[in-house]
PDB file of N, CA and C in Angstrom:
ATOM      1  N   UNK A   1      28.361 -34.477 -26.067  1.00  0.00           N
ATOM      2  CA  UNK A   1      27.487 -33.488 -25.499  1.00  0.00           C
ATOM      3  C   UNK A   1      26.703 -34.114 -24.344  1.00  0.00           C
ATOM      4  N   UNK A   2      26.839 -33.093 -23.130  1.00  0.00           N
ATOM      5  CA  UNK A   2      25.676 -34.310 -21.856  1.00  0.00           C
ATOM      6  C   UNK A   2      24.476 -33.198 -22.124  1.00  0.00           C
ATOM      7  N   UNK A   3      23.545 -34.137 -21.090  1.00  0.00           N
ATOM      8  CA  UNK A   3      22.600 -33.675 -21.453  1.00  0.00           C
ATOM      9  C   UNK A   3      21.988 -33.163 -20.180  1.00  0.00           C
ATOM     10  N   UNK A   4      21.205 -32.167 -19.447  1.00  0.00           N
ATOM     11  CA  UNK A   4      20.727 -32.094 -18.137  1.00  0.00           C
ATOM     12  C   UNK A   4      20.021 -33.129 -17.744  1.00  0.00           C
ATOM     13  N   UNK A   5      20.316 -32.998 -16.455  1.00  0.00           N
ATOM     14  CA  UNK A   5      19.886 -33.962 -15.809  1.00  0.00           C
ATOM     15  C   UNK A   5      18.420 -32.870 -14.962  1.00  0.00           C
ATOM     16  N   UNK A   6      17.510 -33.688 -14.799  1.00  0.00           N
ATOM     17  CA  UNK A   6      15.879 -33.234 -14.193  1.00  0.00           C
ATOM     18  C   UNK A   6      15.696 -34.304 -13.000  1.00  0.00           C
ATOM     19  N   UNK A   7      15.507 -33.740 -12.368  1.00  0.00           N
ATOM     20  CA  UNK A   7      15.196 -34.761 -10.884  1.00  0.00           C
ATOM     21  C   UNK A   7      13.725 -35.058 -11.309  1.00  0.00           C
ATOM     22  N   UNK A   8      13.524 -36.638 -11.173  1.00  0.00           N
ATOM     23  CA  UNK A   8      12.422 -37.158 -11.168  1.00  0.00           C
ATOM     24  C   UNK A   8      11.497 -36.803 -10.772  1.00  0.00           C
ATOM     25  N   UNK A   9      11.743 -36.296  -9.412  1.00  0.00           N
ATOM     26  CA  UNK A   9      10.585 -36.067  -8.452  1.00  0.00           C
ATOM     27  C   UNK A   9      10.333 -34.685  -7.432  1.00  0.00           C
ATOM     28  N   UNK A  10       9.778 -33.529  -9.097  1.00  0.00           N
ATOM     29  CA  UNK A  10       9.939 -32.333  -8.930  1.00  0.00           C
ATOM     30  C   UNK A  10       8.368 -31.848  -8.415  1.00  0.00           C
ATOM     31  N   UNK A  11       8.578 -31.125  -6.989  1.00  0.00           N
ATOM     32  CA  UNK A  11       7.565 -30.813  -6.614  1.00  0.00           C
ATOM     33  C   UNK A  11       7.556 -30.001  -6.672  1.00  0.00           C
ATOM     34  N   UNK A  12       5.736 -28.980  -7.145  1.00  0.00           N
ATOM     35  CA  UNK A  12       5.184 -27.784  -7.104  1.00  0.00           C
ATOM     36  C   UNK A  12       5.008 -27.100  -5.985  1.00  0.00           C
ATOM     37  N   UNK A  13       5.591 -25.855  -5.240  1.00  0.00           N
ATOM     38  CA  UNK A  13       5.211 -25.247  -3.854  1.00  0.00           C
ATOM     39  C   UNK A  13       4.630 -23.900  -4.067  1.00  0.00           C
ATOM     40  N   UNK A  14       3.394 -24.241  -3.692  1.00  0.00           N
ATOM     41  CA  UNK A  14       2.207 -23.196  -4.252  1.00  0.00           C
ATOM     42  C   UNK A  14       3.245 -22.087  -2.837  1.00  0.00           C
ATOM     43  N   UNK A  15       3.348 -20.442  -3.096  1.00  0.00           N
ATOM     44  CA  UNK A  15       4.151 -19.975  -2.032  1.00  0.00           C
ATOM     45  C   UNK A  15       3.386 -18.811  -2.053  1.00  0.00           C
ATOM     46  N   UNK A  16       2.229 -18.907  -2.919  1.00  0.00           N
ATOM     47  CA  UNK A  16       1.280 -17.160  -3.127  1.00  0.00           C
ATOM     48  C   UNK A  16       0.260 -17.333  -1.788  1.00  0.00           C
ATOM     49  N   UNK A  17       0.189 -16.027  -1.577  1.00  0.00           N
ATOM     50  CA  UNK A  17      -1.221 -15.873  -0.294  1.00  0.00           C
ATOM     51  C   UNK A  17      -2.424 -16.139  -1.005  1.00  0.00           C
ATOM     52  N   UNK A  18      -3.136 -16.229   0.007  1.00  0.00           N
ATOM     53  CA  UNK A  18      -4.817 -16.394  -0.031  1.00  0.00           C
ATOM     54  C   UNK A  18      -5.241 -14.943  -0.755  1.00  0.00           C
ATOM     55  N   UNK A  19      -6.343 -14.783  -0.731  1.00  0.00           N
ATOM     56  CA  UNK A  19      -6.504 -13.379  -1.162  1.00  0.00           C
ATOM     57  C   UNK A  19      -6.817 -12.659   0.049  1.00  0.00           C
ATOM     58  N   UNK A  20      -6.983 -13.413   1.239  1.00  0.00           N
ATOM     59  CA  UNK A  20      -7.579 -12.754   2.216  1.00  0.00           C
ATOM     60  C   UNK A  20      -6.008 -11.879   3.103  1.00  0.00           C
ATOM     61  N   UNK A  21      -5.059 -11.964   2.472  1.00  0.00           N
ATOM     62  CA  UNK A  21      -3.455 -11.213   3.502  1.00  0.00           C
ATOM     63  C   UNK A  21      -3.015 -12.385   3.687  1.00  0.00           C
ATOM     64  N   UNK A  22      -2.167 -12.046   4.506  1.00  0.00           N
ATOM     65  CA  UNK A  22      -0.631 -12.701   5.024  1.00  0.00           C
ATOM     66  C   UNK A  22      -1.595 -14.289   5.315  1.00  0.00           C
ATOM     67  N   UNK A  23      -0.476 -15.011   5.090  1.00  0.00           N
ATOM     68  CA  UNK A  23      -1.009 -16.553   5.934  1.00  0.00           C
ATOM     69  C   UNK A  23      -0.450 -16.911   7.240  1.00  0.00           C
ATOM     70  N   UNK A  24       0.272 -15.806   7.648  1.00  0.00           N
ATOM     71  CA  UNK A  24       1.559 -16.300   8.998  1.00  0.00           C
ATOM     72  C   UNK A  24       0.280 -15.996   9.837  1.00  0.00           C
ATOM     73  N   UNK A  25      -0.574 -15.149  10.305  1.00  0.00           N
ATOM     74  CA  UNK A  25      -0.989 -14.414  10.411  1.00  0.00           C
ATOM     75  C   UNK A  25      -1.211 -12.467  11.047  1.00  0.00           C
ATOM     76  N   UNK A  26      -0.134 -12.052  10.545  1.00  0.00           N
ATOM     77  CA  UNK A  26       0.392 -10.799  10.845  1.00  0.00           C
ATOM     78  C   UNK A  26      -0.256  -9.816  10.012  1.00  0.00           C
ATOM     79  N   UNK A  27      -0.638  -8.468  10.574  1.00  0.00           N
ATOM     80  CA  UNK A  27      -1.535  -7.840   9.661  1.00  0.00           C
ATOM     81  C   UNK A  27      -0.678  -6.678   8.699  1.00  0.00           C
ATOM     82  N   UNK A  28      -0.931  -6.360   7.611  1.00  0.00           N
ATOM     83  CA  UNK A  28      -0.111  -5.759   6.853  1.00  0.00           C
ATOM     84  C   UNK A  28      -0.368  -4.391   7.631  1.00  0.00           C
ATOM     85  N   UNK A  29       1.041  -3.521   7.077  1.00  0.00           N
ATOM     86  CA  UNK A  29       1.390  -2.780   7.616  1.00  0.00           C
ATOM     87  C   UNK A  29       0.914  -1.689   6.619  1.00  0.00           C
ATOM     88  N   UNK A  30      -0.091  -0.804   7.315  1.00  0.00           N
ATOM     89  CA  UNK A  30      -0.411   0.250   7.021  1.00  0.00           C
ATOM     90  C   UNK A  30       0.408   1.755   6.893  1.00  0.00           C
ATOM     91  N   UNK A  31       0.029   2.626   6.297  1.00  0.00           N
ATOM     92  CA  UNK A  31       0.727   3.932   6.071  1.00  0.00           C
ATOM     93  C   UNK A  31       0.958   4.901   7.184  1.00  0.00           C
ATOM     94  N   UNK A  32       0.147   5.095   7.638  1.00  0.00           N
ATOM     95  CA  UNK A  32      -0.041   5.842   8.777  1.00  0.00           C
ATOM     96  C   UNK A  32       0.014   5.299  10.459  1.00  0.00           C
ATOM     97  N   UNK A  33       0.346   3.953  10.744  1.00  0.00           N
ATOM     98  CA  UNK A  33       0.284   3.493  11.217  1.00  0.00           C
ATOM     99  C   UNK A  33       0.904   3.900  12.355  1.00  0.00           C
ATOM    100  N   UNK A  34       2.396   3.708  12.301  1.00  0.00           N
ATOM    101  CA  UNK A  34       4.020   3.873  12.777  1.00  0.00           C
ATOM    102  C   UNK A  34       3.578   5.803  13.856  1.00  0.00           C
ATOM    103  N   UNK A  35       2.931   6.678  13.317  1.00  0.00           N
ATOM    104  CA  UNK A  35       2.821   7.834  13.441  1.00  0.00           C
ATOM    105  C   UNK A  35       1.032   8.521  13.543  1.00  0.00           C
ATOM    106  N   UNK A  36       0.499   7.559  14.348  1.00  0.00           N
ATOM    107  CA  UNK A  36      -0.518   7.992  15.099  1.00  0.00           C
ATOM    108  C   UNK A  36      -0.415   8.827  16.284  1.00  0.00           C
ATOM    109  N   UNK A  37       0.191   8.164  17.136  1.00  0.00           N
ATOM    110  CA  UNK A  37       0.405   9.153  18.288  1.00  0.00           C
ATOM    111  C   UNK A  37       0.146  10.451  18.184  1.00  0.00           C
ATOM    112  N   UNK A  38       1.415  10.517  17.237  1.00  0.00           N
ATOM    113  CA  UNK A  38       1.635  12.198  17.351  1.00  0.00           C
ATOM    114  C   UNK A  38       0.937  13.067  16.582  1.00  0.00           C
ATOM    115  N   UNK A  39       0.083  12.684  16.037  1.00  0.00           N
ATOM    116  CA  UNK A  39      -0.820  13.915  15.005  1.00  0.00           C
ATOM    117  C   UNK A  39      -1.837  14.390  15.952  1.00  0.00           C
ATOM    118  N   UNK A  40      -2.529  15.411  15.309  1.00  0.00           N
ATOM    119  CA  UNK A  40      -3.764  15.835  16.660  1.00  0.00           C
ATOM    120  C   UNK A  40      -4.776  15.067  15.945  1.00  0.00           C
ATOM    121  N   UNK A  41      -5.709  14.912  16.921  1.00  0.00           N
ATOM    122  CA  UNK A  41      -7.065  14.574  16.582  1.00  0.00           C
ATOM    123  C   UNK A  41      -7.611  14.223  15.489  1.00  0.00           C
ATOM    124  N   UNK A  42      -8.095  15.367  14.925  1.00  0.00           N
ATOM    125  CA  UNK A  42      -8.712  15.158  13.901  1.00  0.00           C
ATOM    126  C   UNK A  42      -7.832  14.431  12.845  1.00  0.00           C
ATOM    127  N   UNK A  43      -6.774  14.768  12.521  1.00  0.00           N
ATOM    128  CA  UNK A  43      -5.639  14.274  11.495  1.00  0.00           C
ATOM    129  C   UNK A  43      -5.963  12.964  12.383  1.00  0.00           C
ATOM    130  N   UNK A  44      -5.429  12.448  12.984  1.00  0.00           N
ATOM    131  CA  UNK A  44      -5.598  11.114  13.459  1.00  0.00           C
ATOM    132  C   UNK A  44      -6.393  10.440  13.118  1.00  0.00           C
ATOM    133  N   UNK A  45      -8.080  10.806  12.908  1.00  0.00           N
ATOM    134  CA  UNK A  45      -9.125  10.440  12.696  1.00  0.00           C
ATOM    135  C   UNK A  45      -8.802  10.041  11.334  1.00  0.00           C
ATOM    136  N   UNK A  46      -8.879  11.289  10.699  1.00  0.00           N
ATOM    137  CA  UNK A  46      -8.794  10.815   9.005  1.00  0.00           C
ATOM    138  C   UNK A  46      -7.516   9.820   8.392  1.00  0.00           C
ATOM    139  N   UNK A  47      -6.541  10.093   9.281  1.00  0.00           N
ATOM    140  CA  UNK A  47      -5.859   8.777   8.685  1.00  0.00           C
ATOM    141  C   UNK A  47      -6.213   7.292   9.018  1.00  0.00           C
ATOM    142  N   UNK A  48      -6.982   7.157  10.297  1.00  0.00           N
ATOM    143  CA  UNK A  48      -7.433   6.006  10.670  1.00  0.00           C
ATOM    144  C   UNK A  48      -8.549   5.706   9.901  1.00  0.00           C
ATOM    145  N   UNK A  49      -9.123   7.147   9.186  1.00  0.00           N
ATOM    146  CA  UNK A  49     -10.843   6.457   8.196  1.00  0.00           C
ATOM    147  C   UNK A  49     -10.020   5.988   6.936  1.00  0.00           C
ATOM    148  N   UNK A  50      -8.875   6.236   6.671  1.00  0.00           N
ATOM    149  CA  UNK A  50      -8.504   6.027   5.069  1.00  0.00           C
ATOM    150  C   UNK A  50      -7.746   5.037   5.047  1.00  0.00           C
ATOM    151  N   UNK A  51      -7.029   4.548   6.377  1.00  0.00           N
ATOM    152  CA  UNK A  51      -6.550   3.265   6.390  1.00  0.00           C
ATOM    153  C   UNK A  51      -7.624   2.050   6.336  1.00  0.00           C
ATOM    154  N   UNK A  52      -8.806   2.285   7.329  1.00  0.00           N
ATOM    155  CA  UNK A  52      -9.642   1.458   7.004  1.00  0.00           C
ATOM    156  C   UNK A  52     -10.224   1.356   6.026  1.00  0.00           C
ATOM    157  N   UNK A  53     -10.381   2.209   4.818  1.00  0.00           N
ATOM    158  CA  UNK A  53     -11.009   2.661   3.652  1.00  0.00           C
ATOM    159  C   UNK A  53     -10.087   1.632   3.119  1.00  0.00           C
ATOM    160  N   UNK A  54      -8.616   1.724   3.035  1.00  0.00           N
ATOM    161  CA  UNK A  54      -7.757   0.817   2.057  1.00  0.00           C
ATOM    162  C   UNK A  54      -8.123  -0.405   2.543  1.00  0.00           C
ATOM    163  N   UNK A  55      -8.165  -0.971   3.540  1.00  0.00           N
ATOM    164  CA  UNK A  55      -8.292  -2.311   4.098  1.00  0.00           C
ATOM    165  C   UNK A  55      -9.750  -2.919   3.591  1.00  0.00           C
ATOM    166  N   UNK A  56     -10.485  -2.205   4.047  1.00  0.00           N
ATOM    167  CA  UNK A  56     -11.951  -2.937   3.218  1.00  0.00           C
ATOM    168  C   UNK A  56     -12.066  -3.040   1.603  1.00  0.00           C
ATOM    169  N   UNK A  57     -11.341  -2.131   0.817  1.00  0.00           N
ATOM    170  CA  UNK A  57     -11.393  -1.826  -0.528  1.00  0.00           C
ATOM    171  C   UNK A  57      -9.740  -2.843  -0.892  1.00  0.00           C
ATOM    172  N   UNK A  58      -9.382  -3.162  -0.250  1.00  0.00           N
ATOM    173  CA  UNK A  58      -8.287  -3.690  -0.333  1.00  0.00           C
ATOM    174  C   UNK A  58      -7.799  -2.901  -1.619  1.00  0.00           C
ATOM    175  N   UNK A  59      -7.034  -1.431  -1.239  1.00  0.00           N
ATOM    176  CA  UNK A  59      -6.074  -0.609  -1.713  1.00  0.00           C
ATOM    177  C   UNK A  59      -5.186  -0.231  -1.149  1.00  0.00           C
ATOM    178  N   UNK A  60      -4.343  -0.037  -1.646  1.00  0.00           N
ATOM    179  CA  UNK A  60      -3.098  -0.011  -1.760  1.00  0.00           C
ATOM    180  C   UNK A  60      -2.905   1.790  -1.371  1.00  0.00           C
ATOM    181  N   UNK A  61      -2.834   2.165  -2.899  1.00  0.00           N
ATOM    182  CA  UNK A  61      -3.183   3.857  -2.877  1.00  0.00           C
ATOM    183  C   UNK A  61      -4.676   4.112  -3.261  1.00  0.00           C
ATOM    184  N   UNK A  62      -5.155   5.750  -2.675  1.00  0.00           N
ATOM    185  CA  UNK A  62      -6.610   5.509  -2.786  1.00  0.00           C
ATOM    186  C   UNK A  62      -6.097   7.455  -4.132  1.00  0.00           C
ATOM    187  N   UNK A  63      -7.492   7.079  -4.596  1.00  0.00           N
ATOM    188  CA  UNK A  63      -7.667   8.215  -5.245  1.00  0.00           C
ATOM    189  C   UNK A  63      -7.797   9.762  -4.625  1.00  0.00           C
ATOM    190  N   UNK A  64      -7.514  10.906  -5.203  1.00  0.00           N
ATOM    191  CA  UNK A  64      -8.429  12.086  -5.008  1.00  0.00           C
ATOM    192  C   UNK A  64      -9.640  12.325  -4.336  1.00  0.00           C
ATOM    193  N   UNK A  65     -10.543  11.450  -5.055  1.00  0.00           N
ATOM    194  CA  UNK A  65     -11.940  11.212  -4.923  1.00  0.00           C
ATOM    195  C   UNK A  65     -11.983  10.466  -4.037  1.00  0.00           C
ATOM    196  N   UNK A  66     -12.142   9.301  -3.791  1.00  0.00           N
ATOM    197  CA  UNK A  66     -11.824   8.505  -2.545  1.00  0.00           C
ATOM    198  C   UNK A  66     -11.398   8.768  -1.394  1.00  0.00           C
ATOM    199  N   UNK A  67     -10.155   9.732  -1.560  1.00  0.00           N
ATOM    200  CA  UNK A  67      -9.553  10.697   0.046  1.00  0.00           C
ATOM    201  C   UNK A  67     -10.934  11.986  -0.130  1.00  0.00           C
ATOM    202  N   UNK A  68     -11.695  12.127  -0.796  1.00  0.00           N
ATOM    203  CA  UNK A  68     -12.667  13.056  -0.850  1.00  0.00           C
ATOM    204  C   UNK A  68     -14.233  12.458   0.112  1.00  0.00           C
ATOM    205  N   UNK A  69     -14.520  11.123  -0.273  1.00  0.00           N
ATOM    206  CA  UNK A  69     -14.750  10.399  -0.325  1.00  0.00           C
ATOM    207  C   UNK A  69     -15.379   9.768   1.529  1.00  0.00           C
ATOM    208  N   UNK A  70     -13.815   9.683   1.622  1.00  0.00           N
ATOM    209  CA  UNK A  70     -13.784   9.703   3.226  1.00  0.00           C
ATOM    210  C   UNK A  70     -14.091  10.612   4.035  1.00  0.00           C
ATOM    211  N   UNK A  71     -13.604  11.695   3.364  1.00  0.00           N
ATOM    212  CA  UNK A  71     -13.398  13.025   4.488  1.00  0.00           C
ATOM    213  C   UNK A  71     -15.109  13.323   4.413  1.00  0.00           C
ATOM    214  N   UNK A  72     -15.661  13.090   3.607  1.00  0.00           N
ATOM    215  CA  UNK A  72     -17.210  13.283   3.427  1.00  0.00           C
ATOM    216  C   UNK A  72     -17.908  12.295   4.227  1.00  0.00           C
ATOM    217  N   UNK A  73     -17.374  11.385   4.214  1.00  0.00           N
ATOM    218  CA  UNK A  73     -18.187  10.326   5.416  1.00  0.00           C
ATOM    219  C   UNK A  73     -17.682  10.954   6.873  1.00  0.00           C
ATOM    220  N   UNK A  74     -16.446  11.307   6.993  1.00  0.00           N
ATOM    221  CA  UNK A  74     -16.125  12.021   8.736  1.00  0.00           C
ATOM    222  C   UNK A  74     -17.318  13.134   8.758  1.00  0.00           C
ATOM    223  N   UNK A  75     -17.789  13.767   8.060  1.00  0.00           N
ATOM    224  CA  UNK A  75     -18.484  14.792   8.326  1.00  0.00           C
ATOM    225  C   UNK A  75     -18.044  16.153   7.520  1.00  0.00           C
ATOM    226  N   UNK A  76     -17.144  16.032   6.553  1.00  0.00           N
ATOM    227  CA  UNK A  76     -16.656  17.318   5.982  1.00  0.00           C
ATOM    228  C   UNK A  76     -17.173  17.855   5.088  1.00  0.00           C
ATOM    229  N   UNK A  77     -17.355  19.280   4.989  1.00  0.00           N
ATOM    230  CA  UNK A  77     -18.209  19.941   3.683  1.00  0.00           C
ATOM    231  C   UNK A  77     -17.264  21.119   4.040  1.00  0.00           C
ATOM    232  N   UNK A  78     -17.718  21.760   2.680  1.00  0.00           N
ATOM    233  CA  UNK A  78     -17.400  22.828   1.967  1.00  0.00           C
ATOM    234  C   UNK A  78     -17.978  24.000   2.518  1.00  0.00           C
TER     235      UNK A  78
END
C-alpha cells in the first residue's frame, strides 16, 4: 500500500477581499448601472438613490421598506 505523498512546504494564500470591495481596485458593478441613460429623470434619480443606498449599507438586495425608505428621502409622499 503507498502512502500520499504532502509537499513539505505547503503554503496558505489568503485569496478573500478586504471587507472594504474588490482589491484590484475596480468598483463593483451595480444594478442599474449599464441603463442610466435611457430612463427619464426622475427614474434615473431613484435608481441612482438606491444604488447608493446599497453601497453605503453594503446590500446587495434592499427591502420593501428600504426602496420605501429612499423614495421618502427623494421627497416622496402619499
Amino acid at each position: 500500500m503507498q502512502q500520499a505523498t504532502v509537499p513539505e512546504s505547503t503554503t496558505f494564500l489568503d485569496r478573500r477581499q478586504a471587507i472594504g470591495g474588490r482589491t484590484d481596485g475596480t468598483v463593483e458593478r451595480r444594478q442599474f448601472l449599464a441603463s442610466h441613460s435611457s430612463l427619464r429623470p426622475e427614474v434615473k434619480e431613484l435608481a441612482e438613490a438606491v444604488d447608493q443606498y446599497k453601497l453605503v449599507h453594503r446590500r446587495r438586495f434592499i427591502t420593501y421598506e428600504e426602496l420605501f425608505n429612499v423614495m421618502a428621502a427623494l421627497g416622496y409622499h402619499k
